[in-house]
Protein backbone atom coordinates (compact mmCIF):
# COMPACT_ATOMS: atom_id res chain seq x y z
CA UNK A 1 58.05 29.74 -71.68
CA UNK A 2 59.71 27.07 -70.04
CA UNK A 3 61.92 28.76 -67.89
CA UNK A 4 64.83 32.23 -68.10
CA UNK A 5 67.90 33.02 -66.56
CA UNK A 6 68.33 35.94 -63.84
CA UNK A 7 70.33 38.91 -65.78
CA UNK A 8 74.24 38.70 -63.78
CA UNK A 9 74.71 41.00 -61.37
CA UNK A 10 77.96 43.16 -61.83
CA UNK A 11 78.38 43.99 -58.24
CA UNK A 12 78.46 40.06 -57.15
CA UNK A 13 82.04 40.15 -57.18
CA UNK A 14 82.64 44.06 -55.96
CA UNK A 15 85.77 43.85 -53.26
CA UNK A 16 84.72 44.50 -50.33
CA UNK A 17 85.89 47.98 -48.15
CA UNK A 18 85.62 50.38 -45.24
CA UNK A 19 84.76 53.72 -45.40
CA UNK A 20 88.40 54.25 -44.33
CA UNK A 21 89.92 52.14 -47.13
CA UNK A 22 87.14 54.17 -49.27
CA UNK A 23 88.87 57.54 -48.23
CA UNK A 24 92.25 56.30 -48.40
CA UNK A 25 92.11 54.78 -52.62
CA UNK A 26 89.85 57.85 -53.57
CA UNK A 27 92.80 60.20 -51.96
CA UNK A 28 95.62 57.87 -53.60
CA UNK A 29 94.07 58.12 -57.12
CA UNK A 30 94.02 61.94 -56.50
CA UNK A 31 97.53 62.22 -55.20
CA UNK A 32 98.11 59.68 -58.63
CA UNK A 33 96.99 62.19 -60.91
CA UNK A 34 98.24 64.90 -59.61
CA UNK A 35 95.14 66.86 -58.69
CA UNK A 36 93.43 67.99 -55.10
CA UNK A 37 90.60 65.67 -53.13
CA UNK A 38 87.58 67.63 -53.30
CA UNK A 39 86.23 67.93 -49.85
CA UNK A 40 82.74 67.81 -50.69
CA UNK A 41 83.08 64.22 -51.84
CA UNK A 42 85.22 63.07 -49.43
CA UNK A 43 82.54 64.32 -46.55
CA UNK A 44 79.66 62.43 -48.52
CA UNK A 45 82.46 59.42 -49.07
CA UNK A 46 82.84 59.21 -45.12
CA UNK A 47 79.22 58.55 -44.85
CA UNK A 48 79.02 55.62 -47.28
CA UNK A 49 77.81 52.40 -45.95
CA UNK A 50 80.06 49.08 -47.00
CA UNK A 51 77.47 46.88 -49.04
CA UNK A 52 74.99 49.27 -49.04
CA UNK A 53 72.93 50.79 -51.69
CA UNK A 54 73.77 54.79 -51.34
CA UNK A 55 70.90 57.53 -52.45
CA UNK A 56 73.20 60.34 -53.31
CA UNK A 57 76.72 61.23 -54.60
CA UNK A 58 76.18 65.37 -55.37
CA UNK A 59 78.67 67.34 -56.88
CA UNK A 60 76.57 69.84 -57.74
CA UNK A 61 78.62 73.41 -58.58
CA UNK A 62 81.71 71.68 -58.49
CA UNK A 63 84.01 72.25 -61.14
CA UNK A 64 84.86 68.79 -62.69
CA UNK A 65 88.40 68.21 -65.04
CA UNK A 66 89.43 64.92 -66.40
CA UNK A 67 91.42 64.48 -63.87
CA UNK A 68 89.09 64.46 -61.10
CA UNK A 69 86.50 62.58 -63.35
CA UNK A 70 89.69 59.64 -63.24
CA UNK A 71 90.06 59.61 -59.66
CA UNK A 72 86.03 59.02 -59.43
CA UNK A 73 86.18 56.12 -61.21
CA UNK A 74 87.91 54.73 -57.84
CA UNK A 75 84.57 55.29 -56.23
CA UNK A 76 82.41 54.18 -58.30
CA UNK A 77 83.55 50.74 -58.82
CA UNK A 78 83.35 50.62 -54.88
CA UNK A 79 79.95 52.21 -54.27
CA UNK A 80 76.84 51.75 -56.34
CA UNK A 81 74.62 55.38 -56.16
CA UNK A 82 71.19 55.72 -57.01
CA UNK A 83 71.97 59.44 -58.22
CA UNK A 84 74.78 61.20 -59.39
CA UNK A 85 74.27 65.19 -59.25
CA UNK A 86 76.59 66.85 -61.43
CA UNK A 87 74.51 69.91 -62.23
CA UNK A 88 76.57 72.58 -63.03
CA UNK A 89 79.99 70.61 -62.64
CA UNK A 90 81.24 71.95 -66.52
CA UNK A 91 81.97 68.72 -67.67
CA UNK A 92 83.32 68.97 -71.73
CA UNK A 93 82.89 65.89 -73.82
CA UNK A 94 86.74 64.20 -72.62
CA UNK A 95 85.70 64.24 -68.98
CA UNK A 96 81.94 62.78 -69.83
């Protein structure tokens, strides 16, 4: 072997935010489609650390449509999560 590349790293070129400005699109993309904030994410949200790694994004017992699964996808291209807990969230196949 004479030598290998480093794979890219997807999150090189993430924009950068607050927790505020974290809040403020994951609230946006609710109001968007029309469906309510859940409060449990939006307490973990407010904990997030710019740039940082997080352990945890639970959502454990919380009942998940495909419009709330939509209005995640504003966090996760934001935050990068070691775990997602979505035990008992009664996701269907369109919202997976």
């Amino acid at each position: 072997i004479s030598g290998y590349f480093e794979p890219p790293d997807p999150w090189k070129n993430a924009p950068t935010w607050t927790t505020d400005e974290l809040v403020l699109a994951y609230k946006r993309s609710c109001e968007l489609h029309g469906t309510k904030p859940i409060a449990k994410l939006v307490q973990q949200l407010q904990t997030c650390t710019p740039g940082k790694q997080e352990e945890l994004l639970s959502l454990k017992g919380e009942k998940l449509d495909q419009k709330q699964c939509e209005c995640l996808e504003e966090v996760l291209r934001r935050v990068q999560f070691k775990l997602l807990d979505l035990e008992a969230s009664h996701l269907d196949d369109e919202c997976a």
